[in-house]
N, C-alpha and C. Protein backbone atom coordinates (compact mmCIF):
# COMPACT_ATOMS: atom_id res chain seq x y z
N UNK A 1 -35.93 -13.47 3.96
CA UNK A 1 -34.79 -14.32 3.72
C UNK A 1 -33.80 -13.66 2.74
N UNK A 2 -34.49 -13.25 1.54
CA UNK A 2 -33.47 -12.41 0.99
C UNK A 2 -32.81 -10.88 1.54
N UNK A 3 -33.66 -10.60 2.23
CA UNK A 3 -33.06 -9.51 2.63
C UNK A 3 -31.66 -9.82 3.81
N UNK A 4 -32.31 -11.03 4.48
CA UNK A 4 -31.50 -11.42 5.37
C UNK A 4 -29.82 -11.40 4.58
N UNK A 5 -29.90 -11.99 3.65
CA UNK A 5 -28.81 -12.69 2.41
C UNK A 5 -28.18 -11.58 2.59
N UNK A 6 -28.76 -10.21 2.29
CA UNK A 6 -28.18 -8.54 1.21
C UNK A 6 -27.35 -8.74 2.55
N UNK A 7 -28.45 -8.62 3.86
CA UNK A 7 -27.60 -7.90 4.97
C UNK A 7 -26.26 -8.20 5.05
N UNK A 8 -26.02 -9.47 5.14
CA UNK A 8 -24.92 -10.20 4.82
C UNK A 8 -23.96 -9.90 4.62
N UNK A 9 -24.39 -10.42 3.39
CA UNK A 9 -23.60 -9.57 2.01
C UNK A 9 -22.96 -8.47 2.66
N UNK A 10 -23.80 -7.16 2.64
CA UNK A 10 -23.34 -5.76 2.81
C UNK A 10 -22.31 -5.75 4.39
N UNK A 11 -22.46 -6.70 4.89
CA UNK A 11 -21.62 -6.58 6.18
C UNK A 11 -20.38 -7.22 6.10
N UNK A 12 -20.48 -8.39 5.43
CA UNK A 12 -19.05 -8.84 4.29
C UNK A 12 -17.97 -7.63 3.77
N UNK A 13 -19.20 -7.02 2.64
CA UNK A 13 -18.46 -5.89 2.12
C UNK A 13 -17.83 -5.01 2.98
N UNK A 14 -18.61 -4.45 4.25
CA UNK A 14 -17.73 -3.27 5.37
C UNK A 14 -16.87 -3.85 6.03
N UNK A 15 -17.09 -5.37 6.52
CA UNK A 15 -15.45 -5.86 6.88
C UNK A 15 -14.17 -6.09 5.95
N UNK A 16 -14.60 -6.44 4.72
CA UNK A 16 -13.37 -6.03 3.45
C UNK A 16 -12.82 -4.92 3.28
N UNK A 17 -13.70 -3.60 3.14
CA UNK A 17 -12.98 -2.67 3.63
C UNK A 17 -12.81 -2.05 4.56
N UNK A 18 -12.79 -2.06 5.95
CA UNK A 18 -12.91 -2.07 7.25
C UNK A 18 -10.79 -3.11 7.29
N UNK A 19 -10.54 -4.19 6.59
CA UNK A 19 -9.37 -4.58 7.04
C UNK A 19 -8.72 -4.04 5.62
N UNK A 20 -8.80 -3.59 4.75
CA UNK A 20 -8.49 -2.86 3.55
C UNK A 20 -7.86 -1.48 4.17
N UNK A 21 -8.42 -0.97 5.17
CA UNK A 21 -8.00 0.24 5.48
C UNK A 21 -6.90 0.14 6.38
N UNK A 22 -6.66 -0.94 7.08
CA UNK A 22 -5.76 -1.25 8.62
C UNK A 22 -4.43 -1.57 7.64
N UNK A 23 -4.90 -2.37 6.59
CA UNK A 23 -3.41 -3.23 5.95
C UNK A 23 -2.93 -2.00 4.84
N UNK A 24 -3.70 -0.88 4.39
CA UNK A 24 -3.26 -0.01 3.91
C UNK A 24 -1.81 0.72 4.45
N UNK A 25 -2.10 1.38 5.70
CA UNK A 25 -1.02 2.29 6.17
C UNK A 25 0.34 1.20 6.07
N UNK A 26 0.04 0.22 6.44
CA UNK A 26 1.53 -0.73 6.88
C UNK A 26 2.13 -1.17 5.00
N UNK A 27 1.04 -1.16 4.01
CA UNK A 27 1.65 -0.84 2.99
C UNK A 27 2.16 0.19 2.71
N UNK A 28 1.60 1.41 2.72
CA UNK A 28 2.19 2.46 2.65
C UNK A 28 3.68 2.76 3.27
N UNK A 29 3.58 2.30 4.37
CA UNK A 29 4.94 2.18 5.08
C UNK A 29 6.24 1.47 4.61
N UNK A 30 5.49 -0.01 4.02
CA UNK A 30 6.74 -0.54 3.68
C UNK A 30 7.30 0.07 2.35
N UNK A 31 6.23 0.19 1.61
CA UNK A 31 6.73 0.76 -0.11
C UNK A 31 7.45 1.74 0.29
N UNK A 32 7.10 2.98 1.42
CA UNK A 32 7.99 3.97 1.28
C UNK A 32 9.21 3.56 1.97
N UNK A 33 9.31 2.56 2.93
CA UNK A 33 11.21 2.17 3.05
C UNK A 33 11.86 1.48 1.87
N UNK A 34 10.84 0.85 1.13
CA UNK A 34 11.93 0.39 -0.14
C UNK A 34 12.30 1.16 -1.19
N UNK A 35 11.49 2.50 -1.37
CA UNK A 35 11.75 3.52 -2.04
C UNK A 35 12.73 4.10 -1.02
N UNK A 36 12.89 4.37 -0.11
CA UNK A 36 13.74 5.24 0.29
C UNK A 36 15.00 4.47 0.47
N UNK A 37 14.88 3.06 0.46
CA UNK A 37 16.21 2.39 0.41
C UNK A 37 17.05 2.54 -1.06
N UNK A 38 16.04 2.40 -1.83
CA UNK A 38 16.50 2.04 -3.73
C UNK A 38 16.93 3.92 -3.76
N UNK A 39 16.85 4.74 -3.16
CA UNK A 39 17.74 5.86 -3.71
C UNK A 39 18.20 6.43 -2.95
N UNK A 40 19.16 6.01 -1.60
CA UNK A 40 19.71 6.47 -0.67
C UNK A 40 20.57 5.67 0.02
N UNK A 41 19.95 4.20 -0.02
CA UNK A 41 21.15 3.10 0.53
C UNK A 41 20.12 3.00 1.79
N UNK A 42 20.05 3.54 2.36
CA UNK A 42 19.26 3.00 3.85
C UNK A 42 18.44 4.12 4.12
N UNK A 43 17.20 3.72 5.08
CA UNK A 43 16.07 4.14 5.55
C UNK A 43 15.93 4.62 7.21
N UNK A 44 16.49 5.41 7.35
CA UNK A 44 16.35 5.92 9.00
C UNK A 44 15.12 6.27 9.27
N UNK A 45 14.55 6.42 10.70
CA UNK A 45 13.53 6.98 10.83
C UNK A 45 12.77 8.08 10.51
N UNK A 46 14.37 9.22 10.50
CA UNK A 46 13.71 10.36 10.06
C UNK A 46 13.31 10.78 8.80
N UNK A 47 14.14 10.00 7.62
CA UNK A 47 13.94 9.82 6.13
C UNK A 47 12.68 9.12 6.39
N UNK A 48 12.10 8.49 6.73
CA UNK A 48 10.79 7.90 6.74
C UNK A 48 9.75 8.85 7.39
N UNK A 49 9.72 9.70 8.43
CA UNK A 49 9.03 10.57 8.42
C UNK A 49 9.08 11.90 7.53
N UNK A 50 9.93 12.57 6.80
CA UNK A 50 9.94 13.07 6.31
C UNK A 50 9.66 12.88 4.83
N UNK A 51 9.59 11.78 4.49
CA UNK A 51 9.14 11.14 3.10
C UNK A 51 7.33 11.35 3.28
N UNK A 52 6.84 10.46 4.57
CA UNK A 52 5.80 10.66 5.07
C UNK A 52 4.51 11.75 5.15
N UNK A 53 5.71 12.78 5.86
CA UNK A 53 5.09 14.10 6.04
C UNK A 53 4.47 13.95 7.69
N UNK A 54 5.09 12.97 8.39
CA UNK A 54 4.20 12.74 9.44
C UNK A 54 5.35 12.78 10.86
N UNK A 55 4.82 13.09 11.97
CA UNK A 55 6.43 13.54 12.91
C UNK A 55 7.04 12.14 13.01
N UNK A 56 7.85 12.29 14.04
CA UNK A 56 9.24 11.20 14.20
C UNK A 56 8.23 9.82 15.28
N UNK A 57 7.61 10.78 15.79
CA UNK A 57 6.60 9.72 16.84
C UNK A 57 5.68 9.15 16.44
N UNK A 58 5.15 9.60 15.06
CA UNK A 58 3.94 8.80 14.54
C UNK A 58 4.84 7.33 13.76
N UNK A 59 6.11 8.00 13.05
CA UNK A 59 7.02 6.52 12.42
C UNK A 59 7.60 5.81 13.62
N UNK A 60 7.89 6.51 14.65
CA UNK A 60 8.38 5.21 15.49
C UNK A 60 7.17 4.38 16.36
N UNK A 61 5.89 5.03 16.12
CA UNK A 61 5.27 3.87 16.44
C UNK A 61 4.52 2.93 15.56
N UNK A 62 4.50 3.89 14.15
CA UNK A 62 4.30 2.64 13.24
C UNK A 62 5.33 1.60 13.00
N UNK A 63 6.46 1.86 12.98
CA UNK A 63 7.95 1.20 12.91
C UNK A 63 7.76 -0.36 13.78
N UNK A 64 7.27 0.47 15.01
CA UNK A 64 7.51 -0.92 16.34
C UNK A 64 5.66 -1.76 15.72
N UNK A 65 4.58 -1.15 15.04
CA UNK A 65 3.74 -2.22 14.77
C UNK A 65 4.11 -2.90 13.44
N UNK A 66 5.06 -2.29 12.10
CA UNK A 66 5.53 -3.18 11.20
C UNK A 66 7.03 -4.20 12.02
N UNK A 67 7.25 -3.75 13.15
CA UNK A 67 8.39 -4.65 13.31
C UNK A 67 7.47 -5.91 13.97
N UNK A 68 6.31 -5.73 14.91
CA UNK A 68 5.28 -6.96 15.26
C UNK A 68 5.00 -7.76 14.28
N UNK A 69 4.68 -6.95 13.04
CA UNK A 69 3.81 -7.47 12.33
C UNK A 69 5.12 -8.40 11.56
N UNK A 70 6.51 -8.08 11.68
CA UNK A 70 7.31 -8.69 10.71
C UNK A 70 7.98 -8.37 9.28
N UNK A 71 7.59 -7.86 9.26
CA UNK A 71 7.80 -6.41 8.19
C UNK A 71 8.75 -5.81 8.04
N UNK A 72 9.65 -5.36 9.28
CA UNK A 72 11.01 -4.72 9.06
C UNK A 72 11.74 -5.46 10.66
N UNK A 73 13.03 -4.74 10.01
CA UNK A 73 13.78 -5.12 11.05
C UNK A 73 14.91 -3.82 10.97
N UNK A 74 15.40 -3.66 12.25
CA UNK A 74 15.77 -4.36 13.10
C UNK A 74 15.54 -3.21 14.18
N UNK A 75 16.04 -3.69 15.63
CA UNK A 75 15.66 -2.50 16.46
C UNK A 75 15.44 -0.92 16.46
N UNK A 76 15.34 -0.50 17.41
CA UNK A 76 15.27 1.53 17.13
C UNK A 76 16.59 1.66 17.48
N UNK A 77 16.44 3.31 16.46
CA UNK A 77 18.12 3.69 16.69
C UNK A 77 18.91 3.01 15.65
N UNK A 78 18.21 2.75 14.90
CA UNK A 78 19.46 1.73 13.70
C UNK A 78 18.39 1.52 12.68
N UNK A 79 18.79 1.81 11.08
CA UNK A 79 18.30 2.31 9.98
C UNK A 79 17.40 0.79 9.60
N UNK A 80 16.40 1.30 9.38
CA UNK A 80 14.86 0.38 8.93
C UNK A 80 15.45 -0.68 7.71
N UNK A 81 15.21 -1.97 7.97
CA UNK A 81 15.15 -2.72 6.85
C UNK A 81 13.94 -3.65 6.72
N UNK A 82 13.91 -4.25 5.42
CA UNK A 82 12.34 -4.79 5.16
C UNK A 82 12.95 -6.20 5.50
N UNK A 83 12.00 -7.64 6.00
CA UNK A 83 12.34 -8.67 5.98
C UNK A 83 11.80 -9.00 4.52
N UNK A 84 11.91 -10.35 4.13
CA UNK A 84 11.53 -10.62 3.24
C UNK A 84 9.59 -10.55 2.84
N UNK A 85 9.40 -10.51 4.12
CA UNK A 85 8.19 -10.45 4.26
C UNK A 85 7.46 -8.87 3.78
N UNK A 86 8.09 -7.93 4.45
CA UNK A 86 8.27 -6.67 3.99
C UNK A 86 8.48 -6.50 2.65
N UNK A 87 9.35 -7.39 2.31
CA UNK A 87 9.86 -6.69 0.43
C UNK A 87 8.89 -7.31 -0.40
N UNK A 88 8.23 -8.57 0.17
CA UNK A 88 7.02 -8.85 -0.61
C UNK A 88 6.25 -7.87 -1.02
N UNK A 89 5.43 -7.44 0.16
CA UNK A 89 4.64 -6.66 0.48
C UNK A 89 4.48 -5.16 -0.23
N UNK A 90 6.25 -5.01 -0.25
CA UNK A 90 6.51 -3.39 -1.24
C UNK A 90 6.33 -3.50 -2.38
N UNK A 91 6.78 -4.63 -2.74
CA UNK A 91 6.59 -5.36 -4.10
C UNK A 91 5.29 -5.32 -4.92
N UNK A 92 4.54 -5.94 -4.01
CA UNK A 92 3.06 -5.94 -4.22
C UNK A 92 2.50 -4.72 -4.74
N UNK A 93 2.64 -4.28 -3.42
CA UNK A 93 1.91 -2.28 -3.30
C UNK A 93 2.40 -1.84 -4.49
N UNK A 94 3.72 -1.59 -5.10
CA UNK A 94 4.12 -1.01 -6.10
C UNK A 94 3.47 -1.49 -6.98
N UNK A 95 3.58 -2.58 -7.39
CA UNK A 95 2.96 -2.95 -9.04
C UNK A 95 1.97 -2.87 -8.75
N UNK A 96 1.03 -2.85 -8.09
CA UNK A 96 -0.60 -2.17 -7.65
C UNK A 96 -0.60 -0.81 -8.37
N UNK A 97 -0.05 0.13 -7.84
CA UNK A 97 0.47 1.10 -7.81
C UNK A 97 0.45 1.71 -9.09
N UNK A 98 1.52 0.84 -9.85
CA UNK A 98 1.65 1.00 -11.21
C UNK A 98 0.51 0.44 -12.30
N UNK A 99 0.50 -0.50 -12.01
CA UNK A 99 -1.13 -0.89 -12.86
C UNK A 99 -2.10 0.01 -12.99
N UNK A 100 -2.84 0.31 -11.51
CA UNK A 100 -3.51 1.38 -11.49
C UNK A 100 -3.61 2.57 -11.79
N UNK A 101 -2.36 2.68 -11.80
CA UNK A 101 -1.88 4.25 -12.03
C UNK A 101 -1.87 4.28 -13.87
N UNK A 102 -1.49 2.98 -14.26
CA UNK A 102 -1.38 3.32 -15.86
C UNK A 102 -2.91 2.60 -16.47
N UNK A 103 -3.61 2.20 -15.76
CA UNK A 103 -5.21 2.41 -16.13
C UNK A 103 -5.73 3.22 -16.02
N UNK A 104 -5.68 4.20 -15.40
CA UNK A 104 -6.08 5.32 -15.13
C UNK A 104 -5.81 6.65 -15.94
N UNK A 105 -4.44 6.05 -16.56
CA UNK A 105 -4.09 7.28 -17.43
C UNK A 105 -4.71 6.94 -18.83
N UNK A 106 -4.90 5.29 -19.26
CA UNK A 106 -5.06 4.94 -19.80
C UNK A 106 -6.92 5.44 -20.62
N UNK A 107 -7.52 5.23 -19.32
CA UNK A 107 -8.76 5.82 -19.36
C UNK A 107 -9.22 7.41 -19.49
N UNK A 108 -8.15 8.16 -19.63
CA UNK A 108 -8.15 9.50 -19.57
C UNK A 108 -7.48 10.32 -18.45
N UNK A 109 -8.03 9.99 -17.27
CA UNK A 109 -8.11 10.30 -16.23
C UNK A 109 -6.60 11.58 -16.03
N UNK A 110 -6.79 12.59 -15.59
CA UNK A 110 -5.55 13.31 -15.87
C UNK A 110 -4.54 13.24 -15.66
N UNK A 111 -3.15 13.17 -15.62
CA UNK A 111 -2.11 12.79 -14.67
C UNK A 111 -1.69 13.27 -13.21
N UNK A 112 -2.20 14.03 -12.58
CA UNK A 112 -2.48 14.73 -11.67
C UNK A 112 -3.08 14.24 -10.96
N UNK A 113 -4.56 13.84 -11.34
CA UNK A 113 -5.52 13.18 -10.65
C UNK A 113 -5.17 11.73 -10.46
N UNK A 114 -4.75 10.95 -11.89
CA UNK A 114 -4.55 9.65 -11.77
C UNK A 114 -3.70 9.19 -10.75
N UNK A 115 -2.43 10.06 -10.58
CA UNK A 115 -0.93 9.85 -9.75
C UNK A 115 -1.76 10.05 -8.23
N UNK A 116 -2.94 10.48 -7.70
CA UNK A 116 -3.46 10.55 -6.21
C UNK A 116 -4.53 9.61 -6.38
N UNK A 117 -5.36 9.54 -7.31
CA UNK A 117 -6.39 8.49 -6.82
C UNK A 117 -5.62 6.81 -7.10
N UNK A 118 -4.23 6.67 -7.76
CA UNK A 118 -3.54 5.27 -7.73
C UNK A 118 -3.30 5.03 -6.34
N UNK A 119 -2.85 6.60 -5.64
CA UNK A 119 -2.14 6.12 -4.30
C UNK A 119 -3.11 5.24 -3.37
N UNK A 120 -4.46 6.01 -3.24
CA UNK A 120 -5.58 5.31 -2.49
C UNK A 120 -5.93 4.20 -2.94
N UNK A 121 -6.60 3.80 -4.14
CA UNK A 121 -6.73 3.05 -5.04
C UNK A 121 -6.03 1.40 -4.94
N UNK A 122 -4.49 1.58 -5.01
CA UNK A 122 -4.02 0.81 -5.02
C UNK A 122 -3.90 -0.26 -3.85
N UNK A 123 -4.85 -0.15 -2.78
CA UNK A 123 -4.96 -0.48 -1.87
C UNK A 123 -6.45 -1.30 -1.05
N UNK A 124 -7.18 -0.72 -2.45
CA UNK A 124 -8.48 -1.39 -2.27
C UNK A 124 -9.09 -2.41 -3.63
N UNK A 125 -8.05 -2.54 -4.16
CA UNK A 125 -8.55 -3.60 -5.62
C UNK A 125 -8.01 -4.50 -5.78
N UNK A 126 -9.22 -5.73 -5.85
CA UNK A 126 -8.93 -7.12 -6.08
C UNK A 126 -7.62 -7.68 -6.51
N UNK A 127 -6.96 -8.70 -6.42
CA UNK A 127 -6.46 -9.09 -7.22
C UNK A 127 -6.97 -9.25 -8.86
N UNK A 128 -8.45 -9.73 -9.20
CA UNK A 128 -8.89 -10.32 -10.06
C UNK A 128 -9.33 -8.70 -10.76
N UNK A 129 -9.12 -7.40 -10.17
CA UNK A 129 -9.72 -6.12 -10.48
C UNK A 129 -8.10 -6.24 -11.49
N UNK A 130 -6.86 -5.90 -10.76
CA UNK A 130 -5.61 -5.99 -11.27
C UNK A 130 -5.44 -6.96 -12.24
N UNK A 131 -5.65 -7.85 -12.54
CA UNK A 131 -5.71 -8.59 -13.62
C UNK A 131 -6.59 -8.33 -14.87
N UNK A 132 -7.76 -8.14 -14.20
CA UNK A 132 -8.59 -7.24 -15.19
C UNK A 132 -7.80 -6.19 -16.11
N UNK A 133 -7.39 -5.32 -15.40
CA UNK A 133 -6.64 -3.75 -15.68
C UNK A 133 -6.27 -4.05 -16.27
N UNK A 134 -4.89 -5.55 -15.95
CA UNK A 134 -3.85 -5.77 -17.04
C UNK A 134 -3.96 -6.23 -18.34
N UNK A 135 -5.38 -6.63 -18.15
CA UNK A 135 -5.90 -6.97 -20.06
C UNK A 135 -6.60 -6.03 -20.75
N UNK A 136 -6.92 -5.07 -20.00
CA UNK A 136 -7.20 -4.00 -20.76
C UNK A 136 -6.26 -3.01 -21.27
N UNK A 137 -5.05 -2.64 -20.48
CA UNK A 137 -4.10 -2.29 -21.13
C UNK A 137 -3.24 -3.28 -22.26
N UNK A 138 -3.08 -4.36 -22.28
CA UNK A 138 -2.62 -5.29 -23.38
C UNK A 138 -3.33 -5.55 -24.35
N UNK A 139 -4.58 -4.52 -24.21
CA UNK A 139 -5.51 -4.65 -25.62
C UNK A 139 -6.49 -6.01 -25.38
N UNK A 140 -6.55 -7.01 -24.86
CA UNK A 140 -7.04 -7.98 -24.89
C UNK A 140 -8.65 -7.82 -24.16
């Protein structure tokens, strides 16, 4: 019976991160159109793959699953914008982002290292992990 429980459990845990990993990229995506909007004015496809590092065909088909998902707008052929739903979302990722990233420095961790393991990072921790962070940096 208890073991039954762990199994559980542990299969809980691989579907948390199992949809941790799917909702990752489409964060990644949106933070980088709102960064590329906040210092350029607008977000074309190819500024988005090239921010990326990834070709023009891998963003236009992530493009058309954040435009399903609601996330951006508006058709192809005409420069990426976030809906509100989207700017949430960038919103989010970033101050993730940043939290993590300044716990990490906080803890030692090098700046080098800290600035790549925030990127992953920021994508797999609780809300209640982020809140945590934030009282440990406020001293509390």
């Amino acid at each position: 019976m208890a073991s039954d429980r762990a199994e559980l459990e542990q299969s809980r845990r691989f579907l948390a991160v199992r949809a941790a990993h799917r909702a990752e990229r489409a964060e990644d995506y949106v933070e980088a159109v709102a960064a590329i909007i906040a210092r350029a004015g607008l977000c074309r496809i190819c500024d988005l793959a090239r921010h990326m590092g990834v070709s023009h065909v891998t963003v236009t088909r992530a493009a058309g699953r954040l435009r399903e998902a609601g996330l951006i707008d508006p058709g192809p052929r005409r420069p990426l914008t976030l809906t509100p739903a989207g700017r949430r979302l960038a919103r989010r990722t970033q101050e993730k982002h940043e939290v993590v990233l300044r716990f990490l420095l906080h803890i030692g961790v090098p700046p080098r290292a800290a600035a790549l393991d925030a990127e992953g990072l920021e994508h797999h921790v609780s809300e209640g992990t982020i809140r945590a962070m934030r009282r440990v940096l406020a001293g509390k």
